[in-house]
N, C-alpha and C. Protein backbone atom coordinates (compact mmCIF):
# COMPACT_ATOMS: atom_id res chain seq x y z
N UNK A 1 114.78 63.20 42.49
CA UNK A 1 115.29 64.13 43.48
C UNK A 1 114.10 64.68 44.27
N UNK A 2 114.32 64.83 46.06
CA UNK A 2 112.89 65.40 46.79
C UNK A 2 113.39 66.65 46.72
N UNK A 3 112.51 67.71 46.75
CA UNK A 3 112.45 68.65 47.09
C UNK A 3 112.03 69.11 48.53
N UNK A 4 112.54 69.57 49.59
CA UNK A 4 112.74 69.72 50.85
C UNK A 4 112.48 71.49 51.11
N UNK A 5 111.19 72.62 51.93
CA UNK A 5 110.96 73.33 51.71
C UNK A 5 111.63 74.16 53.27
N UNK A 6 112.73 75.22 52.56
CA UNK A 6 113.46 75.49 53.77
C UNK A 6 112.66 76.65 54.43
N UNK A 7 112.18 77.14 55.30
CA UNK A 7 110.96 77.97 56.04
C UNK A 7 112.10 79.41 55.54
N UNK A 8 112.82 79.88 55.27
CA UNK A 8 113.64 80.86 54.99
C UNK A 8 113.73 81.00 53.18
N UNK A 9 114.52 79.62 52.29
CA UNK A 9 114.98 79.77 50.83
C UNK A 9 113.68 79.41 50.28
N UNK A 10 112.80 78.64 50.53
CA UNK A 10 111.96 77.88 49.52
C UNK A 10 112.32 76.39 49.35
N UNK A 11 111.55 76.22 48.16
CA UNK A 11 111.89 74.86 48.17
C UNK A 11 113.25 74.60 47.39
N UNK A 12 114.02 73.58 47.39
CA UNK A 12 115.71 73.21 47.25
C UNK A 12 115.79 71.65 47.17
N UNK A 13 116.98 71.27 46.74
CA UNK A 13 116.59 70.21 46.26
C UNK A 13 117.85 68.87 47.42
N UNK A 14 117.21 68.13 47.56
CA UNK A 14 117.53 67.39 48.93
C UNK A 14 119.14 67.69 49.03
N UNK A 15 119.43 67.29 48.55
CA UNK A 15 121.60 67.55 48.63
C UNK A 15 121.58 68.24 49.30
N UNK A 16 120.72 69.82 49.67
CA UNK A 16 121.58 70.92 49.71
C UNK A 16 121.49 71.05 51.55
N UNK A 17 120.40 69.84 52.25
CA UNK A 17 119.98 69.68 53.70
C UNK A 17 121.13 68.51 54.24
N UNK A 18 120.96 68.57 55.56
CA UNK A 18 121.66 67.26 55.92
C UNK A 18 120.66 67.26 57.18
N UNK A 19 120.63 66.00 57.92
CA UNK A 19 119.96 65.52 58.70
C UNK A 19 120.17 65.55 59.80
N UNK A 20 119.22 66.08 61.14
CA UNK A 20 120.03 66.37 62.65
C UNK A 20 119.32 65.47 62.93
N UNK A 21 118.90 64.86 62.97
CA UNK A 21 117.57 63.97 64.77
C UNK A 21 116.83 64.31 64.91
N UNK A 22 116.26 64.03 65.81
CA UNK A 22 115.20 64.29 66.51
C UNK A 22 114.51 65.29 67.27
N UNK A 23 113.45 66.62 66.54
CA UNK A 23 113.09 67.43 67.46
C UNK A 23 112.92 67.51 68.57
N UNK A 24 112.46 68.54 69.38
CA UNK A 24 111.99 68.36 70.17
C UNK A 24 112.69 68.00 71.59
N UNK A 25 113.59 67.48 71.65
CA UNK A 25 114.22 66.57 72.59
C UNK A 25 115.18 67.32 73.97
N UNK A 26 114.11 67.54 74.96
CA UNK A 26 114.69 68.89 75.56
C UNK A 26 115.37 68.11 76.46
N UNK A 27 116.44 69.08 76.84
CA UNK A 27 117.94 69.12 77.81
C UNK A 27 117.01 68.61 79.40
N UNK A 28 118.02 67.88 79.64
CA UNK A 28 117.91 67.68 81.33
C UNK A 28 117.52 68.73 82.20
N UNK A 29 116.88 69.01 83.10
CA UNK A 29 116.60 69.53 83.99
C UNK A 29 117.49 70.31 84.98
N UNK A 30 118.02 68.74 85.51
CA UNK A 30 119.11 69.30 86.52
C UNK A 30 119.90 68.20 85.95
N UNK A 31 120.83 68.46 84.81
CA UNK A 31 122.00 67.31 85.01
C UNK A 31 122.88 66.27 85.39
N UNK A 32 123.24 67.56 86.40
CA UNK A 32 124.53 66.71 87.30
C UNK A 32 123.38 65.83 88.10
N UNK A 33 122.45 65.31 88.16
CA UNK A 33 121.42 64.70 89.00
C UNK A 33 121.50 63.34 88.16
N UNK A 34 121.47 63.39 87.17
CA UNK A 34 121.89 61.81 86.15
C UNK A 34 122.64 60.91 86.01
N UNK A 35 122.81 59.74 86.52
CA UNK A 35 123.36 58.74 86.22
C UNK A 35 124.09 58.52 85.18
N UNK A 36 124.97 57.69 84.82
CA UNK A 36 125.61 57.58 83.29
C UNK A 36 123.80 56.52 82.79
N UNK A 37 123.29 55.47 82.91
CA UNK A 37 122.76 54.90 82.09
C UNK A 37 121.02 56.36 81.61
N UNK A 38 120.84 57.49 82.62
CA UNK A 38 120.31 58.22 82.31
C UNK A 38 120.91 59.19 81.37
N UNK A 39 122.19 59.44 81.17
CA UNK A 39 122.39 60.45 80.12
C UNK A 39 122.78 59.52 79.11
N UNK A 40 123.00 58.14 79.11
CA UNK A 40 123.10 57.61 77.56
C UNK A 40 121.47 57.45 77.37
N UNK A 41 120.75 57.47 78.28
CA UNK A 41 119.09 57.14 77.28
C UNK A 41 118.94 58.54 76.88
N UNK A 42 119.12 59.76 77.16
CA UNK A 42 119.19 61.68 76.81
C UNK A 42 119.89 61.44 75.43
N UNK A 43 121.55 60.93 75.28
CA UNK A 43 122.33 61.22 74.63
C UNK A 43 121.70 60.10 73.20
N UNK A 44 121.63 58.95 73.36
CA UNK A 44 122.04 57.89 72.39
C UNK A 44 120.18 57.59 71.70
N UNK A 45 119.28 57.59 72.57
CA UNK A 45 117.91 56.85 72.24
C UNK A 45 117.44 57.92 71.87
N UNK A 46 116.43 57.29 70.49
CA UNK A 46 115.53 58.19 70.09
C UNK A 46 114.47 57.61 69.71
N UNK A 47 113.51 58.28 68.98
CA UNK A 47 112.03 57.38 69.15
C UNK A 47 112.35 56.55 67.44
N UNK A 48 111.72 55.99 66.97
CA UNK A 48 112.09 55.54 65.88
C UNK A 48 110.27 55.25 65.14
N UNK A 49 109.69 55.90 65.18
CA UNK A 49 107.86 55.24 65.30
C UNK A 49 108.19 55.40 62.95
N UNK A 50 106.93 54.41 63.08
CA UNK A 50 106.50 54.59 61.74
C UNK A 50 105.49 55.44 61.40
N UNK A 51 105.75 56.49 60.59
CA UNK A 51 104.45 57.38 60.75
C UNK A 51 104.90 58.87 60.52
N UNK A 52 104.41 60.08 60.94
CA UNK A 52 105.19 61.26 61.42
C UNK A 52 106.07 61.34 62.46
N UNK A 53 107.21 62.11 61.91
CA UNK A 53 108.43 61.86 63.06
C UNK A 53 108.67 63.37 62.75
N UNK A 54 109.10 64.23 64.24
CA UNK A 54 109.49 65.52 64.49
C UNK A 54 110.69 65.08 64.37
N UNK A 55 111.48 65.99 63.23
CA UNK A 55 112.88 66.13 62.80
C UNK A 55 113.60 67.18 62.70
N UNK A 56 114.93 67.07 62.96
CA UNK A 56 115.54 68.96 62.79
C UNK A 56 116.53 68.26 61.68
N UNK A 57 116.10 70.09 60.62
CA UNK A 57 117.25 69.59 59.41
C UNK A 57 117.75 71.15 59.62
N UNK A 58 119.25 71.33 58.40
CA UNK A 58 119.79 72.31 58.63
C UNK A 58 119.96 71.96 57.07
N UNK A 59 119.86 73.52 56.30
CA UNK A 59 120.19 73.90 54.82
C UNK A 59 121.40 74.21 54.81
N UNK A 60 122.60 73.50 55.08
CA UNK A 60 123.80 73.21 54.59
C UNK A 60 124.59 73.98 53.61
N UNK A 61 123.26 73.81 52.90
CA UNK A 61 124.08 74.42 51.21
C UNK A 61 123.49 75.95 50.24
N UNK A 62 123.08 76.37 51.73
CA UNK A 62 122.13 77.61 51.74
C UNK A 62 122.19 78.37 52.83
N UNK A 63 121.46 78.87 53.23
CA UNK A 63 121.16 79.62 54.44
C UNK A 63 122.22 79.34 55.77
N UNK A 64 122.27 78.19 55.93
CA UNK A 64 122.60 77.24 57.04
C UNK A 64 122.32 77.45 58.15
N UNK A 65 120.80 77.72 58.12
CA UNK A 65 120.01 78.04 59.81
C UNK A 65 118.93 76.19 59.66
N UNK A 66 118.93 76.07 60.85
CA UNK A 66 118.14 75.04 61.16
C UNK A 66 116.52 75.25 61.46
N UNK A 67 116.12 74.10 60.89
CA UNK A 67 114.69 74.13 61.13
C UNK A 67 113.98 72.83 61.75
N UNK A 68 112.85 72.99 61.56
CA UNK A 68 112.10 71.35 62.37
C UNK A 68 110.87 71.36 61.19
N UNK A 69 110.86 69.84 60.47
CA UNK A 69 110.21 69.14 59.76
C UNK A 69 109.03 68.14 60.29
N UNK A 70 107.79 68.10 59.90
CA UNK A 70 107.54 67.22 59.87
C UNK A 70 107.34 65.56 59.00
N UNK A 71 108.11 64.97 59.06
CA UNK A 71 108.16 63.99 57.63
C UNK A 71 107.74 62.82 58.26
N UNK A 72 106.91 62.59 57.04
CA UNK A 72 106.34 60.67 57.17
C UNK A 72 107.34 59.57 57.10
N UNK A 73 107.99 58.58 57.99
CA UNK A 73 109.36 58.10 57.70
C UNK A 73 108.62 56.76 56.98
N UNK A 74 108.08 56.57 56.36
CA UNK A 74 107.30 55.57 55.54
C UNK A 74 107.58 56.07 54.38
N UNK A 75 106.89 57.11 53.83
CA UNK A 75 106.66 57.55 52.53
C UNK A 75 107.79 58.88 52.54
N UNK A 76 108.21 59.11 52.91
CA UNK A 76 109.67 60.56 53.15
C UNK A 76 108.92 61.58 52.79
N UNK A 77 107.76 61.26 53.16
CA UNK A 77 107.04 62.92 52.28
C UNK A 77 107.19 63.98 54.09
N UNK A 78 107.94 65.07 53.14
CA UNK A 78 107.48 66.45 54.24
C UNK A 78 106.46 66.72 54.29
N UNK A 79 105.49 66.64 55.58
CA UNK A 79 104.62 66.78 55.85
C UNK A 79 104.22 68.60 56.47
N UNK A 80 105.60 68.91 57.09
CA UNK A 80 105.25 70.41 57.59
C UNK A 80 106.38 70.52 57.79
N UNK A 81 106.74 71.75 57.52
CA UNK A 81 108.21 72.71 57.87
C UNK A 81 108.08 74.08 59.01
N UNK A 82 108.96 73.91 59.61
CA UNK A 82 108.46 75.08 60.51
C UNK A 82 109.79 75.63 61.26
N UNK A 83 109.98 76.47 61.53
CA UNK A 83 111.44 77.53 62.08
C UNK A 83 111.33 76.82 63.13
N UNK A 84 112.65 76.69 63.95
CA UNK A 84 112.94 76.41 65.20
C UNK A 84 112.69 77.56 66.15
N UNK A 85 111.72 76.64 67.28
CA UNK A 85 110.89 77.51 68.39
C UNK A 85 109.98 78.43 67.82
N UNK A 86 109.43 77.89 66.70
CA UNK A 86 107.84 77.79 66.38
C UNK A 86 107.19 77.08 67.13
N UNK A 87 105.52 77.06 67.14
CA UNK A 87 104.59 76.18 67.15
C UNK A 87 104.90 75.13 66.70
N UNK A 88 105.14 73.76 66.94
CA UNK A 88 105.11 72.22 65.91
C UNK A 88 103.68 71.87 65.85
N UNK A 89 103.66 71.94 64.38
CA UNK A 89 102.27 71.83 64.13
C UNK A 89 102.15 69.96 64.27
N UNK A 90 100.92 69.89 64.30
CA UNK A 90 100.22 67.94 64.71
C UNK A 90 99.95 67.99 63.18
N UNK A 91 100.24 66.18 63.02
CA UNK A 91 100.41 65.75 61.83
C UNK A 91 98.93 65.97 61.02
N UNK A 92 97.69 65.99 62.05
CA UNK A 92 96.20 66.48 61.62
C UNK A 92 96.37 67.26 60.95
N UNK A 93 96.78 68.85 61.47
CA UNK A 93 95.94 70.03 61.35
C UNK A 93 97.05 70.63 60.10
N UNK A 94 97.97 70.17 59.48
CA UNK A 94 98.79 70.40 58.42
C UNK A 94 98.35 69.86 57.17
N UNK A 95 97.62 70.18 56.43
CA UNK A 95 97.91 69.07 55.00
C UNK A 95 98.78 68.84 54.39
N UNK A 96 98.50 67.83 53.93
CA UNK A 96 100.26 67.02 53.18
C UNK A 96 100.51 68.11 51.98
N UNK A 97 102.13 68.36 51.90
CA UNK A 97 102.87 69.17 51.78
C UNK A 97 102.79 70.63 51.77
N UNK A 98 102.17 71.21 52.70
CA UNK A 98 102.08 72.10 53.24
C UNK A 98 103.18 72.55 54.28
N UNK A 99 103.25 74.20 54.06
CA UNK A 99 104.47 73.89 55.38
C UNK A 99 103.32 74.72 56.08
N UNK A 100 103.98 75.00 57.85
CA UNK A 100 103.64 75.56 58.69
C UNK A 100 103.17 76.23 58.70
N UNK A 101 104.87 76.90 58.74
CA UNK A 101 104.85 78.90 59.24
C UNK A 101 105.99 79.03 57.55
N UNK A 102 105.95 80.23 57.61
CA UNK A 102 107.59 80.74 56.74
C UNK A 102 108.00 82.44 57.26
């Protein structure tokens, strides 16, 4: 079982999160300005890299406020946890399993 460190409960044990996507991923500008094949690349594409990936999870089975992770999608290790509209810390300046902020 991983243990997953919620910036609010502590650490908890994976069940109790579920998985949103992709941080980071800010809203259109001017909308109504978009094409349909521009709001399916907004809506549907996301980055998929091997390595650190900015993620939003939500404690489900707790708190149920959302946060933004940093996790290695290689090794699933949380790399940094941090409240939504924090600083996102760079995969550098965090050491492994360290969180952020709390």
């Amino acid at each position: 079982m991983q243990l997953i460190t919620c910036p609010w409960c502590g650490d908890r044990e994976e069940i109790e999160f579920h998985y949103g996507g992709q941080a980071h991923v800010a809203y259109p500008e001017d909308p109504y300005a978009l094409d349909d094949e521009q709001w399916a690349q907004y809506v549907f594409f996301r980055d998929n890299p091997k390595g650190p990936f900015a993620e939003r999870w939500v404690h489900a089975a707790g708190c149920r406020r959302w946060f933004n992770a940093l996790r290695d999608t290689v090794t699933h290790e949380f790399l940094a946890v941090h409240r939504a509209g924090a600083e996102r810390p760079s995969p550098t300046s965090t050491a492994k399993g360290q969180e952020a902020t709390r």
